[in-house]
PDB file of N, CA and C in Angstrom:
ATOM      1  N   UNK A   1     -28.717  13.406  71.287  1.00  0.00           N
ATOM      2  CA  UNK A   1     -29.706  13.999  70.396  1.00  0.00           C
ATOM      3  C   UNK A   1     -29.552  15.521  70.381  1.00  0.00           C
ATOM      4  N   UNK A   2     -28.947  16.255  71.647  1.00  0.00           N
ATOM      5  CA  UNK A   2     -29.057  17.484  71.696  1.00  0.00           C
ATOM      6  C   UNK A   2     -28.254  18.011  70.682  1.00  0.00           C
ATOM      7  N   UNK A   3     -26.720  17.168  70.452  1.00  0.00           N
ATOM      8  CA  UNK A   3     -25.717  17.717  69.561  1.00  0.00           C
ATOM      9  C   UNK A   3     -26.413  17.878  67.897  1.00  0.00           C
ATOM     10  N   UNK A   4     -27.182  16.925  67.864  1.00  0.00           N
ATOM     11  CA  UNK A   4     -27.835  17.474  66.526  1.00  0.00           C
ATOM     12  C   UNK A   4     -28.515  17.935  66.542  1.00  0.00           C
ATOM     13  N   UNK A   5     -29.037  18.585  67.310  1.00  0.00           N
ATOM     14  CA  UNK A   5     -30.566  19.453  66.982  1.00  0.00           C
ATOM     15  C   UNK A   5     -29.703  20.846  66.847  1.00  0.00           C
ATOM     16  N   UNK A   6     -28.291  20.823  67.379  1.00  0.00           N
ATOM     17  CA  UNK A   6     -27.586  22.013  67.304  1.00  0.00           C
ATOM     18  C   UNK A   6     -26.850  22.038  66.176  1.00  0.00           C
ATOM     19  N   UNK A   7     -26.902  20.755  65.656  1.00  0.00           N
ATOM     20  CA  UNK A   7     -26.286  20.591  64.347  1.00  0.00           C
ATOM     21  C   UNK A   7     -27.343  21.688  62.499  1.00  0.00           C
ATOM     22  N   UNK A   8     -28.388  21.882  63.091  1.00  0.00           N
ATOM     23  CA  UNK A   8     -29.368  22.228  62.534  1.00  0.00           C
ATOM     24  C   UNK A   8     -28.964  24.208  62.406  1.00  0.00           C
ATOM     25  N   UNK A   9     -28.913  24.616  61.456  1.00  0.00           N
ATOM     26  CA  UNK A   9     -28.703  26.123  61.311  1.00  0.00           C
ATOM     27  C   UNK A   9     -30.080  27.058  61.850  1.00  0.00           C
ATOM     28  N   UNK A  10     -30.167  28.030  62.080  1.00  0.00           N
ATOM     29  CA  UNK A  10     -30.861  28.543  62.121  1.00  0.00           C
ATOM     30  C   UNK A  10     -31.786  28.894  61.320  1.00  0.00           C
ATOM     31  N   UNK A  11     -31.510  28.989  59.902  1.00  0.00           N
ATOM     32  CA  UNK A  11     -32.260  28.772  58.747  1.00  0.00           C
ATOM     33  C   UNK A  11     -32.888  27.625  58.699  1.00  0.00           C
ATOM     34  N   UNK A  12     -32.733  26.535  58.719  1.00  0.00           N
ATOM     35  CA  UNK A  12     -33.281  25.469  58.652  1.00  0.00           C
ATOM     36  C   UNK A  12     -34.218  25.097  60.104  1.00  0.00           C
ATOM     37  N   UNK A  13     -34.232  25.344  60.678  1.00  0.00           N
ATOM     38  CA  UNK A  13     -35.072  25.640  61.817  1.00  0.00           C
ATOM     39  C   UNK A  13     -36.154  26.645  61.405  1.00  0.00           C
ATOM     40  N   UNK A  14     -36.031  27.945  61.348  1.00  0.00           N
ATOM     41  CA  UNK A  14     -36.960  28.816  60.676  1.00  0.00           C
ATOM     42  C   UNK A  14     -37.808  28.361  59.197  1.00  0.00           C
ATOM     43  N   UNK A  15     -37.315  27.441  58.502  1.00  0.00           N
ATOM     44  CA  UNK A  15     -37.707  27.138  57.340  1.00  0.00           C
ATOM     45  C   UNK A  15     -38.873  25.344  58.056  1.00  0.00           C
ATOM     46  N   UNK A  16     -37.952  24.709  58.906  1.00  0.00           N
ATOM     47  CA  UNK A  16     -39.054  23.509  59.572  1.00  0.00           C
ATOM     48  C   UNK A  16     -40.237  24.373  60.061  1.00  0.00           C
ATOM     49  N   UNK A  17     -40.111  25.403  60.990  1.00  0.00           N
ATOM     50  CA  UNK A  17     -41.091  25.869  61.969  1.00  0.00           C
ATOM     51  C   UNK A  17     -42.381  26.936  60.788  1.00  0.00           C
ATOM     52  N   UNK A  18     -41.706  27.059  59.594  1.00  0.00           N
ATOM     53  CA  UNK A  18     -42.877  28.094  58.470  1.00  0.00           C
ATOM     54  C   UNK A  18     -43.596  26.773  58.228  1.00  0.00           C
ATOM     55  N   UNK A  19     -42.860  25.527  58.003  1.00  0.00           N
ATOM     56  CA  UNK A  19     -43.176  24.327  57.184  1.00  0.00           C
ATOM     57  C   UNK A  19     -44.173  24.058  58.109  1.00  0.00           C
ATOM     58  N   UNK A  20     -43.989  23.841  59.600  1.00  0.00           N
ATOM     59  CA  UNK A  20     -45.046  22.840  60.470  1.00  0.00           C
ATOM     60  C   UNK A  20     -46.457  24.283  60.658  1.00  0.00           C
ATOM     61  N   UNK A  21     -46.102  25.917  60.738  1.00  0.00           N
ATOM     62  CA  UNK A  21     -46.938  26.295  61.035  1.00  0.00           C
ATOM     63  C   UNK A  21     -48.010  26.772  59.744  1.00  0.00           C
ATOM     64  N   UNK A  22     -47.317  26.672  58.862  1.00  0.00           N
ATOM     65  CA  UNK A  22     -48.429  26.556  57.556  1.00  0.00           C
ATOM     66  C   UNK A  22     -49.524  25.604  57.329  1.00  0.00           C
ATOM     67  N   UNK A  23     -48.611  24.164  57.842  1.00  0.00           N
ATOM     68  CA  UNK A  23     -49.576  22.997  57.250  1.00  0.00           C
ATOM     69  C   UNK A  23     -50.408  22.749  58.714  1.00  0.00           C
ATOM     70  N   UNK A  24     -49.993  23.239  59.787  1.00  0.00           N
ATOM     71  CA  UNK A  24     -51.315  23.283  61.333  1.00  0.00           C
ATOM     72  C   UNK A  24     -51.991  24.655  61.220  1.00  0.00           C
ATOM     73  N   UNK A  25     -51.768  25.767  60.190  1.00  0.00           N
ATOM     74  CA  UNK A  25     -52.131  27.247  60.039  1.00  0.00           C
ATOM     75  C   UNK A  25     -52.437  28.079  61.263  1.00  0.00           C
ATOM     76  N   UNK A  26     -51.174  28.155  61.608  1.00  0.00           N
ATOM     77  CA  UNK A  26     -50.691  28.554  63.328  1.00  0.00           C
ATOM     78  C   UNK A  26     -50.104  30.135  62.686  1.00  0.00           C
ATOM     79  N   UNK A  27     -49.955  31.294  63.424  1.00  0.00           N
ATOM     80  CA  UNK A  27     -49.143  32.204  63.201  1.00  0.00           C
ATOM     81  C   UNK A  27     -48.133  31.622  64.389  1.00  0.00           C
ATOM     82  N   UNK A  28     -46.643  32.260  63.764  1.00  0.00           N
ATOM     83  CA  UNK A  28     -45.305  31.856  64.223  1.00  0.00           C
ATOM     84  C   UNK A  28     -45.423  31.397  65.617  1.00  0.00           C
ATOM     85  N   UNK A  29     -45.807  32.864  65.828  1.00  0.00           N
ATOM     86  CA  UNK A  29     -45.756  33.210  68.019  1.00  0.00           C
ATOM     87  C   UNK A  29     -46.634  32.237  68.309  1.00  0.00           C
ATOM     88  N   UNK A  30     -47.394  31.683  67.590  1.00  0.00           N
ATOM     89  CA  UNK A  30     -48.504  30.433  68.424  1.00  0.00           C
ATOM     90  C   UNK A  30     -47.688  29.029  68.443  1.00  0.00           C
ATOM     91  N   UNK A  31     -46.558  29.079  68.160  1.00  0.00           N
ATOM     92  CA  UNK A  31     -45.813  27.977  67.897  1.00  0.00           C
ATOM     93  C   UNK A  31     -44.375  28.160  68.887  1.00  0.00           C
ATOM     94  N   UNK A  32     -43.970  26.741  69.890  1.00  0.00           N
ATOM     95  CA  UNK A  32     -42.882  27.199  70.569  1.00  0.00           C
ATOM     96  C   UNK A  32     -42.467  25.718  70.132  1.00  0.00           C
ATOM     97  N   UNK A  33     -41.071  25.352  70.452  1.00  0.00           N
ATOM     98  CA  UNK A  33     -40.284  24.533  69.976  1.00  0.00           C
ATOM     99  C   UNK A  33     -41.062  23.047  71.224  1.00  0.00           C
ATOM    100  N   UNK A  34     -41.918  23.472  72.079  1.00  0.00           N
ATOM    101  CA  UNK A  34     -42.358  22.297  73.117  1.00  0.00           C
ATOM    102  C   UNK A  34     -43.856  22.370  72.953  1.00  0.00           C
ATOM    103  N   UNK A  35     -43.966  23.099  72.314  1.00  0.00           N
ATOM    104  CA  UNK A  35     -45.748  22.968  72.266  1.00  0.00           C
ATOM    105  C   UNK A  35     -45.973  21.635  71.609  1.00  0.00           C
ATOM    106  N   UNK A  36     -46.908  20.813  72.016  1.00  0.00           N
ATOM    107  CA  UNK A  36     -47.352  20.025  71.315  1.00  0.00           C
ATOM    108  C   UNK A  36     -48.466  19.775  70.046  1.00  0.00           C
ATOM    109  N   UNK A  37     -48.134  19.340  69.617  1.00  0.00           N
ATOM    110  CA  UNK A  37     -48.755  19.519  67.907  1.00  0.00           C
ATOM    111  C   UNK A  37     -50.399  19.019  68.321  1.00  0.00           C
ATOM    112  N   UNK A  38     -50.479  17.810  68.646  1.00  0.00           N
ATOM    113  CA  UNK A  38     -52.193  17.278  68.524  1.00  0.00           C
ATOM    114  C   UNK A  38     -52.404  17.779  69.770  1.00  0.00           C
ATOM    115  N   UNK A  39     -52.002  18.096  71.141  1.00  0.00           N
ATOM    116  CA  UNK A  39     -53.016  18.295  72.369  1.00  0.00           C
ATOM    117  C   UNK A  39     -52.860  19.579  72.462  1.00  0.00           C
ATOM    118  N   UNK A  40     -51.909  20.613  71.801  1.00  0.00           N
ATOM    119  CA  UNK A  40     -52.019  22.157  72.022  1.00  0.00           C
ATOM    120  C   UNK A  40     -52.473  22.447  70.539  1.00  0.00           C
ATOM    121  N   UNK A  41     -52.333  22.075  69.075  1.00  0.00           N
ATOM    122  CA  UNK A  41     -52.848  22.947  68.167  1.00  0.00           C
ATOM    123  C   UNK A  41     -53.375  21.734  67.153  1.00  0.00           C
ATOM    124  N   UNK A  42     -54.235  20.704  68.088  1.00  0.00           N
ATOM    125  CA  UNK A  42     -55.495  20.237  67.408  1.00  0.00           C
ATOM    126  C   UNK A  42     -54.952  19.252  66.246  1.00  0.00           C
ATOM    127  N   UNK A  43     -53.735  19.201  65.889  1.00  0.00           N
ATOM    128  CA  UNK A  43     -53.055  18.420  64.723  1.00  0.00           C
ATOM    129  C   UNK A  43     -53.514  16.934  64.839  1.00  0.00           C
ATOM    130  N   UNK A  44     -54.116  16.779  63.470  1.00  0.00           N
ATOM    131  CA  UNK A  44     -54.282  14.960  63.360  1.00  0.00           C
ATOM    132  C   UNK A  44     -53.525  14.725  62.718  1.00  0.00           C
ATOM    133  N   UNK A  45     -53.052  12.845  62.409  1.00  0.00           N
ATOM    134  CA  UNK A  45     -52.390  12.246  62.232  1.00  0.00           C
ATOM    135  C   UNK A  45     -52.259  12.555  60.760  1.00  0.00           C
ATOM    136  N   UNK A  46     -52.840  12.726  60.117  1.00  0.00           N
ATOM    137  CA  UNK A  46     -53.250  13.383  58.733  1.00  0.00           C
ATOM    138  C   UNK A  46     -51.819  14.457  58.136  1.00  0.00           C
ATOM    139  N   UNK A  47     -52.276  15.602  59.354  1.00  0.00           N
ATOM    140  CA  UNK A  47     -51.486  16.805  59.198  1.00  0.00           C
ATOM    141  C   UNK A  47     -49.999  16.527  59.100  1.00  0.00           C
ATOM    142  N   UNK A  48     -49.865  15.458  60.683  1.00  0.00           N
ATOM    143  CA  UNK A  48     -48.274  15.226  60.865  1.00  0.00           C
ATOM    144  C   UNK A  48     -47.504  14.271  59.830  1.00  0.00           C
ATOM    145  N   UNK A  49     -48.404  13.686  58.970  1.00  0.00           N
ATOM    146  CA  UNK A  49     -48.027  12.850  57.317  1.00  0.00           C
ATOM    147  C   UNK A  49     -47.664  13.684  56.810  1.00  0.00           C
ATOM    148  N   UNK A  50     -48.499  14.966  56.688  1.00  0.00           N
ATOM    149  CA  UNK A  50     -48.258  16.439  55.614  1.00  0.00           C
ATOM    150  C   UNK A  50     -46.819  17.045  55.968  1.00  0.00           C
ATOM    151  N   UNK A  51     -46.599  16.979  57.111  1.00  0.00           N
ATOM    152  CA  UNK A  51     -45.069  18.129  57.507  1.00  0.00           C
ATOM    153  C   UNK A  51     -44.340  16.932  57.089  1.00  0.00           C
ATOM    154  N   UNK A  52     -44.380  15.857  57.355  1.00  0.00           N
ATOM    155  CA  UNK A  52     -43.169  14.566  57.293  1.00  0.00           C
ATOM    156  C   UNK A  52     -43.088  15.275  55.642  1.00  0.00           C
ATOM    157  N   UNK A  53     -43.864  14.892  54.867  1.00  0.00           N
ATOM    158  CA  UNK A  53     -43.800  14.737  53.115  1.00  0.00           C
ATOM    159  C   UNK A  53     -43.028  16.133  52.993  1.00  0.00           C
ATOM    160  N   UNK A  54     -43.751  17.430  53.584  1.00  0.00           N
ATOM    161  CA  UNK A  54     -43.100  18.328  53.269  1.00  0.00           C
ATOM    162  C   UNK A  54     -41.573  18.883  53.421  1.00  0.00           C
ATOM    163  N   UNK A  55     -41.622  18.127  54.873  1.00  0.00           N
ATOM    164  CA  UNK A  55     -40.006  18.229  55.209  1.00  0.00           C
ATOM    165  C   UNK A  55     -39.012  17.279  54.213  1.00  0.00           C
ATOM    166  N   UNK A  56     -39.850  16.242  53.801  1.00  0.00           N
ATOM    167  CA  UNK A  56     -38.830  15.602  52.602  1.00  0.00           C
ATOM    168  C   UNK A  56     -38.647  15.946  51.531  1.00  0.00           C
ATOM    169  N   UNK A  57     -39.525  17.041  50.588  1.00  0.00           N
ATOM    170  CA  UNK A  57     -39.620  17.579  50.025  1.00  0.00           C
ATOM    171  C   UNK A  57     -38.362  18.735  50.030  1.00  0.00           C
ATOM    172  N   UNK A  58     -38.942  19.539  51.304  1.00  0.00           N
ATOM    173  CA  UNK A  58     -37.981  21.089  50.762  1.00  0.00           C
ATOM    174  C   UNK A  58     -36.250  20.510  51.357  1.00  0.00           C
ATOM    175  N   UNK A  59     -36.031  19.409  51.980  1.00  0.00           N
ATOM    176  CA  UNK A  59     -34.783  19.105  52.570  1.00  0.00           C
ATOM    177  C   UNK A  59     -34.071  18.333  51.515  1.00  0.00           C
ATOM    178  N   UNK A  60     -34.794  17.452  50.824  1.00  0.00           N
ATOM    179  CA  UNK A  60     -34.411  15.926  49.929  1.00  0.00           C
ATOM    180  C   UNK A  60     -33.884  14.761  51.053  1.00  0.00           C
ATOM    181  N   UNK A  61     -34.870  14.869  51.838  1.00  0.00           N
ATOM    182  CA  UNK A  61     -34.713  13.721  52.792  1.00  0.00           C
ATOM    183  C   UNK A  61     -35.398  12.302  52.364  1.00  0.00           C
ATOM    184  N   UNK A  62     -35.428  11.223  53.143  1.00  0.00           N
ATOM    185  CA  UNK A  62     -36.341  10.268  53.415  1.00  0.00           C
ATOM    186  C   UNK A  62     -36.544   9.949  54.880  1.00  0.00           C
ATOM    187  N   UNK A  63     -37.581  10.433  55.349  1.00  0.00           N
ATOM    188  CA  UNK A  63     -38.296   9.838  56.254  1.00  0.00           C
ATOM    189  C   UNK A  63     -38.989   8.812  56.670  1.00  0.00           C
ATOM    190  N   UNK A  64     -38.554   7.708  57.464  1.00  0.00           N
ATOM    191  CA  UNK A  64     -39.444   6.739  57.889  1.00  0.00           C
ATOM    192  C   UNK A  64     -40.427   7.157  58.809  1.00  0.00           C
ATOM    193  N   UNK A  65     -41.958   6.590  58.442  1.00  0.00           N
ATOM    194  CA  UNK A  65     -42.928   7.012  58.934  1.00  0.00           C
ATOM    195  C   UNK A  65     -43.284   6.640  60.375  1.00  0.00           C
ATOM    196  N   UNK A  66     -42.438   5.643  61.048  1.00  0.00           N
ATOM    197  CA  UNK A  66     -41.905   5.232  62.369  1.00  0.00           C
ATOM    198  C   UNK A  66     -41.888   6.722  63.286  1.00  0.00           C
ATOM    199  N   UNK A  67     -40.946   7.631  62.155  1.00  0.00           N
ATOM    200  CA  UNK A  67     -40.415   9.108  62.825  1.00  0.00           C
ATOM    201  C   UNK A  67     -41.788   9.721  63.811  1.00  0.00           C
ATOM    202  N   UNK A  68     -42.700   9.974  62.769  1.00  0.00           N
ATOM    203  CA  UNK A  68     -43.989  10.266  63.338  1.00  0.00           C
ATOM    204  C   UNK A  68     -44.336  10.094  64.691  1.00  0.00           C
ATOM    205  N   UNK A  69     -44.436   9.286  65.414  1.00  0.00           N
ATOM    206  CA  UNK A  69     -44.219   9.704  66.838  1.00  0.00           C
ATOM    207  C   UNK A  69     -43.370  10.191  67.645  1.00  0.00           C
ATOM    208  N   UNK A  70     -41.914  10.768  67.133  1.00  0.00           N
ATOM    209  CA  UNK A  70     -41.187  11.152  67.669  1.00  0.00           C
ATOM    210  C   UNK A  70     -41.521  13.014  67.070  1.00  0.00           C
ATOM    211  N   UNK A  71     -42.289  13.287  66.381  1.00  0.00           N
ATOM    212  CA  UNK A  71     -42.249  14.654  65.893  1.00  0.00           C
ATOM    213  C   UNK A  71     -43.818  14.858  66.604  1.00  0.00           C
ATOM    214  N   UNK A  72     -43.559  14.894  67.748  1.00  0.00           N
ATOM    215  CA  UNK A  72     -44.836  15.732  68.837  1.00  0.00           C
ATOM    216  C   UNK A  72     -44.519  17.427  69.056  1.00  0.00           C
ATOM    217  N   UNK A  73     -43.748  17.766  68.503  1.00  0.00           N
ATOM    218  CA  UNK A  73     -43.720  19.194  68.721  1.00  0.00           C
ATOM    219  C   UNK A  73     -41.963  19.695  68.048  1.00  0.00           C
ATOM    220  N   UNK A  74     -42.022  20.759  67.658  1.00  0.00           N
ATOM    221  CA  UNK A  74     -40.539  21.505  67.205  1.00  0.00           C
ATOM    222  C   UNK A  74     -39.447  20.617  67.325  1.00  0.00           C
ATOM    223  N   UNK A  75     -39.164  20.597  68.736  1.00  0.00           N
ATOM    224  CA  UNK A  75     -38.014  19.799  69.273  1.00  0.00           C
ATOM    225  C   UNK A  75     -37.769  18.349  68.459  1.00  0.00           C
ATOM    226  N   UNK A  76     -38.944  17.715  68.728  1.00  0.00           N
ATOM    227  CA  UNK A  76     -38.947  16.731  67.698  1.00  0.00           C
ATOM    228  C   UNK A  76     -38.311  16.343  65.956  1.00  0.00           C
ATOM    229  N   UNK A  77     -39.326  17.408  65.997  1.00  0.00           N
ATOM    230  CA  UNK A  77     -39.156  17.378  64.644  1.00  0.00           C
ATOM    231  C   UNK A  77     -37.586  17.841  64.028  1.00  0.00           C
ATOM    232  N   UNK A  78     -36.834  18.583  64.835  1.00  0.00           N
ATOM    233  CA  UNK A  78     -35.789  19.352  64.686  1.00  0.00           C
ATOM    234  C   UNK A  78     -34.816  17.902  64.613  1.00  0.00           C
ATOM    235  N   UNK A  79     -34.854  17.059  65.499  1.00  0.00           N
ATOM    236  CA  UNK A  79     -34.393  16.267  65.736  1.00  0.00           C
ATOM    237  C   UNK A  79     -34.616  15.178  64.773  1.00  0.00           C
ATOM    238  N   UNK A  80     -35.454  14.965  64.291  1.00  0.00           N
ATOM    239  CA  UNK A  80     -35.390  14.082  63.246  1.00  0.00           C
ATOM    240  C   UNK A  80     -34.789  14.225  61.948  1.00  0.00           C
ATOM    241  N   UNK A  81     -34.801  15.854  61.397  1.00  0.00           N
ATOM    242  CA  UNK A  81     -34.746  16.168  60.161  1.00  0.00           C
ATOM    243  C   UNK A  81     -32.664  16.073  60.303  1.00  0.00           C
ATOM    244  N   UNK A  82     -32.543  16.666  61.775  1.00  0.00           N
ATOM    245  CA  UNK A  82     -30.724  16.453  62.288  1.00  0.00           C
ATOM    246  C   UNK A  82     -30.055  15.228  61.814  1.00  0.00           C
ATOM    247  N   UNK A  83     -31.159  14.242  62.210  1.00  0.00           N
ATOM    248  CA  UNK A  83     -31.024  12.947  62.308  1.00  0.00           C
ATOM    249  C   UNK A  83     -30.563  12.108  60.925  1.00  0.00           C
ATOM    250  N   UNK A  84     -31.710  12.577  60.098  1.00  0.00           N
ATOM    251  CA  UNK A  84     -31.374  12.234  58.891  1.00  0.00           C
ATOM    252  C   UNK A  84     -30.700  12.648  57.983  1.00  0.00           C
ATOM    253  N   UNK A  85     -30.336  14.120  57.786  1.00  0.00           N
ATOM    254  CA  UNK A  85     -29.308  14.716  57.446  1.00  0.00           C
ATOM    255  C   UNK A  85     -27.541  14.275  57.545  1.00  0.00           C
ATOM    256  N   UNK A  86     -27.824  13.932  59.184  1.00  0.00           N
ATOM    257  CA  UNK A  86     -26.159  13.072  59.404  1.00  0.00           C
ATOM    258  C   UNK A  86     -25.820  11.809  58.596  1.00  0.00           C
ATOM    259  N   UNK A  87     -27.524  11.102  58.338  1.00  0.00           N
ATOM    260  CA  UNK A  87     -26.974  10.201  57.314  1.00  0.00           C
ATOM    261  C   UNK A  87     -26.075  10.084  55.997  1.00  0.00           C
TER     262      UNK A  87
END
């Protein structure tokens, strides 16, 4: 999993992390790639539907909504969007 999360540019990382801290309305620095989304910045299940849609949106992905528990924080999420991209 690590090789793809490195597979991910730096742009696209900066563009996931505007995406997840807009739709939890976090400033950047309140956001680290291990913080957790619902027990450090209050995120309901609601919100983490909102970044999935959005990340399919600005990427042209498809996400299975399965993913959703695997996107508990940055790392996660980094990893999923890697994930599906290799497809």
């Amino acid at each position: 999993m690590t090789t793809q999360i490195a597979d991910l540019d730096s742009g696209s990382k900066a563009q996931i992390k505007e995406i997840v801290c807009d739709i939890l309305e976090l400033e950047p620095e309140e956001l680290t790639e291990t913080s957790l989304f619902k027990e450090e910045h209050d995120a309901d299940s609601l919100r983490t539907i909102e970044i999935l849609a959005a990340l399919e949106r600005t990427f042209g992905l498809t996400l299975e909504q399965a993913e959703l528990s695997r996107m508990v924080n940055l790392t996660g999420v980094y990893a999923v969007v890697a994930e599906a991209e290799g497809k």
